[in-house]
C-alpha atoms as a PDB file:
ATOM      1  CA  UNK A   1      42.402  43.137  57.309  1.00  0.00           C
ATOM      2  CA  UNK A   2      39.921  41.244  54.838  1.00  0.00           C
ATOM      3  CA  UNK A   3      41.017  38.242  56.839  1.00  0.00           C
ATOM      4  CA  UNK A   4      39.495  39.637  59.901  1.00  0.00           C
ATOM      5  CA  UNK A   5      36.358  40.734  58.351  1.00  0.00           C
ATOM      6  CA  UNK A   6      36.116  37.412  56.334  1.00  0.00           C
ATOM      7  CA  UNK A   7      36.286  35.343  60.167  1.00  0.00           C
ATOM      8  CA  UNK A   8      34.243  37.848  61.391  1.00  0.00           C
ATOM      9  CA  UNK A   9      31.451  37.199  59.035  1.00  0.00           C
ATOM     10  CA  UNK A  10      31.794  33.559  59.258  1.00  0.00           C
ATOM     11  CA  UNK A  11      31.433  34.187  62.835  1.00  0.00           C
ATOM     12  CA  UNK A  12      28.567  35.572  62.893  1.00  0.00           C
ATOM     13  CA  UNK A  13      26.854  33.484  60.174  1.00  0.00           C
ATOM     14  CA  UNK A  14      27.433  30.368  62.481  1.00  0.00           C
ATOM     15  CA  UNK A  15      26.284  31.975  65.939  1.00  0.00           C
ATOM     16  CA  UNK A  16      23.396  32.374  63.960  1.00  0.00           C
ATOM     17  CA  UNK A  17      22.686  29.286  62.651  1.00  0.00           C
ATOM     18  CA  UNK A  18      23.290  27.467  65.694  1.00  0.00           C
ATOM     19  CA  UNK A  19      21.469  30.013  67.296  1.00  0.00           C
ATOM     20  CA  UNK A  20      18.454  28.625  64.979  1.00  0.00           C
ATOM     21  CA  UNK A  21      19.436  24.703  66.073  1.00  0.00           C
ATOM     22  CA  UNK A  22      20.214  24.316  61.635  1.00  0.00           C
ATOM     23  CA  UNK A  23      23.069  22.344  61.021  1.00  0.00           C
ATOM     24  CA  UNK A  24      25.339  23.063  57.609  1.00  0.00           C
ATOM     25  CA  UNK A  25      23.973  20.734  55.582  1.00  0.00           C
ATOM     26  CA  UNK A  26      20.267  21.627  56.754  1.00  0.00           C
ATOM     27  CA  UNK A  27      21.665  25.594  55.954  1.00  0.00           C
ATOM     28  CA  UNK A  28      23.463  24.246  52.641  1.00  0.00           C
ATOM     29  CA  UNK A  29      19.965  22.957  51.146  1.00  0.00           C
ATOM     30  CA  UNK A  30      18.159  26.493  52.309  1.00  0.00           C
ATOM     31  CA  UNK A  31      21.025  28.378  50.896  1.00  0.00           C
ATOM     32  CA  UNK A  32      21.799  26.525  47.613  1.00  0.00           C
ATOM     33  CA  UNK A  33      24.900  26.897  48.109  1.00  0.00           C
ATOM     34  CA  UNK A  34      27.901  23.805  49.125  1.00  0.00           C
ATOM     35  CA  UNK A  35      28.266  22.487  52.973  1.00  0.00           C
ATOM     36  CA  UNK A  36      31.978  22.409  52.296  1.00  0.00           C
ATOM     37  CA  UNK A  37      32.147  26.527  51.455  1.00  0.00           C
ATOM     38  CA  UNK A  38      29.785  27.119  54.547  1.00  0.00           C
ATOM     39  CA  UNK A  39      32.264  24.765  56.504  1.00  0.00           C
ATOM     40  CA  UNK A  40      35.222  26.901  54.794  1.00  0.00           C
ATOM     41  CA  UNK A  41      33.360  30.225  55.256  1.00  0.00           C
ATOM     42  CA  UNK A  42      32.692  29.163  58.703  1.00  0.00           C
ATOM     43  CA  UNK A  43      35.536  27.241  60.288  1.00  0.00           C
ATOM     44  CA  UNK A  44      38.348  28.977  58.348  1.00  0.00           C
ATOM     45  CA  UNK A  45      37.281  32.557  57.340  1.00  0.00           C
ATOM     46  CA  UNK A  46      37.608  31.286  53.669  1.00  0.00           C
ATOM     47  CA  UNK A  47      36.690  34.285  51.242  1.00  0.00           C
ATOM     48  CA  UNK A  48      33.899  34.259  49.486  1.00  0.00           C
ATOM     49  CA  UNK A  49      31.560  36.415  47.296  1.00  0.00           C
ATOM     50  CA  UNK A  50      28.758  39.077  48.368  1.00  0.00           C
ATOM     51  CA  UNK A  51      26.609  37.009  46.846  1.00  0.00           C
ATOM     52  CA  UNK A  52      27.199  33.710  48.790  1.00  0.00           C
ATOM     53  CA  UNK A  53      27.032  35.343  51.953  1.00  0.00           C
ATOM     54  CA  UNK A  54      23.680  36.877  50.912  1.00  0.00           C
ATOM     55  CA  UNK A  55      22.148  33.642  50.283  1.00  0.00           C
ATOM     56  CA  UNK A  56      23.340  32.483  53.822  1.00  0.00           C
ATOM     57  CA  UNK A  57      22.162  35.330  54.973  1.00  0.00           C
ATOM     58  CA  UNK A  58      18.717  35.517  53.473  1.00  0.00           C
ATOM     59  CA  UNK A  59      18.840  31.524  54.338  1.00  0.00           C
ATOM     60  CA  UNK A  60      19.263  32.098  58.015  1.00  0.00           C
ATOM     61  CA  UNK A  61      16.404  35.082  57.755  1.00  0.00           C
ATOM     62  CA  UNK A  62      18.674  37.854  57.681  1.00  0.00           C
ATOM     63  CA  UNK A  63      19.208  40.328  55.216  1.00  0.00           C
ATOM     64  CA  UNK A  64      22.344  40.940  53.715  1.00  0.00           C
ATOM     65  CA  UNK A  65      22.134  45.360  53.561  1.00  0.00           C
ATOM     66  CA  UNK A  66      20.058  45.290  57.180  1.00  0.00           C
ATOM     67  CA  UNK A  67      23.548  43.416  58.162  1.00  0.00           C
ATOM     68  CA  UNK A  68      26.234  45.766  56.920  1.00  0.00           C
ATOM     69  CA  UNK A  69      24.178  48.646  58.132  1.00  0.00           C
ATOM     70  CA  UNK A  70      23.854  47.402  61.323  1.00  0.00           C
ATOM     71  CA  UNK A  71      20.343  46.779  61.850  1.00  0.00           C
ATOM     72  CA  UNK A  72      20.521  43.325  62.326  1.00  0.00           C
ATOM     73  CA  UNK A  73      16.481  42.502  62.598  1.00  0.00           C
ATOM     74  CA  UNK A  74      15.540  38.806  61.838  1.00  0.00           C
ATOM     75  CA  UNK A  75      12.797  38.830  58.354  1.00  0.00           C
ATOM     76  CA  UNK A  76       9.617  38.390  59.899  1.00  0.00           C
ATOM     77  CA  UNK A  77       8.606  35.396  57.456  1.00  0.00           C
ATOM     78  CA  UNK A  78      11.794  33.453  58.166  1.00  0.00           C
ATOM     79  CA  UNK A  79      10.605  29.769  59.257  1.00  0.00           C
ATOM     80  CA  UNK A  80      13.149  27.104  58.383  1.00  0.00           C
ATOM     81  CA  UNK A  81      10.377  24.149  57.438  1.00  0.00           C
ATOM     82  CA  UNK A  82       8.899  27.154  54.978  1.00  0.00           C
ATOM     83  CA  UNK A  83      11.997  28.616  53.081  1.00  0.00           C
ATOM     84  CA  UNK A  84      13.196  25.779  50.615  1.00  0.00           C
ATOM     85  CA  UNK A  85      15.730  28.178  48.612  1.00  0.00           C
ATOM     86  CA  UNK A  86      15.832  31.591  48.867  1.00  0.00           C
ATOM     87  CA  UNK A  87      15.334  34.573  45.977  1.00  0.00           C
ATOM     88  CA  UNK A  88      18.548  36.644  45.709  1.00  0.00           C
ATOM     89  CA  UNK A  89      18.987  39.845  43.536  1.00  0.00           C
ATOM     90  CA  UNK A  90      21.756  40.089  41.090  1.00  0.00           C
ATOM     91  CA  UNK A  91      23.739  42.677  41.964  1.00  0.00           C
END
């Protein structure tokens, strides 16, 4: 089963970004976080923390809780030439 949801979010994480014409290494400097674990996360349903996916998330203009509940409304400040590295809450 967590192999299902893991594909499923890295799914949805690259509709989105393609949706938003941001390639993985464009996503991978907004995020902080690797290309190769976005290209894992994406391609292969790799498993990966809460708090990776948040920051791809957030990255793409999404939150993370708007997500699992969801409510999937875009952040109405996202702009991709604005957001250099986004601000994640420890959990």
């Amino acid at each position: 089963m967590t192999d299902n949801i893991n594909f499923a979010w890295g799914n949805l994480i690259r509709e989105i970004r393609k949706e938003k014409g941001i390639n993985i290494k464009q996503l991978s400097e907004l995020a902080g976080v690797a290309a190769t674990t976005i290209g894992g996360v994406e391609r292969k349903g790799h498993n990966t923390s809460i708090q990776v996916l948040e920051k791809l998330l957030f990255a793409l203009g999404y939150e993370l809780e708007a997500m699992v509940i969801g409510n999937p409304k875009p952040l109405k400040f996202f702009s991709a030439k604005t957001i250099k590295r986004p601000f994640c809450r420890r959990i």
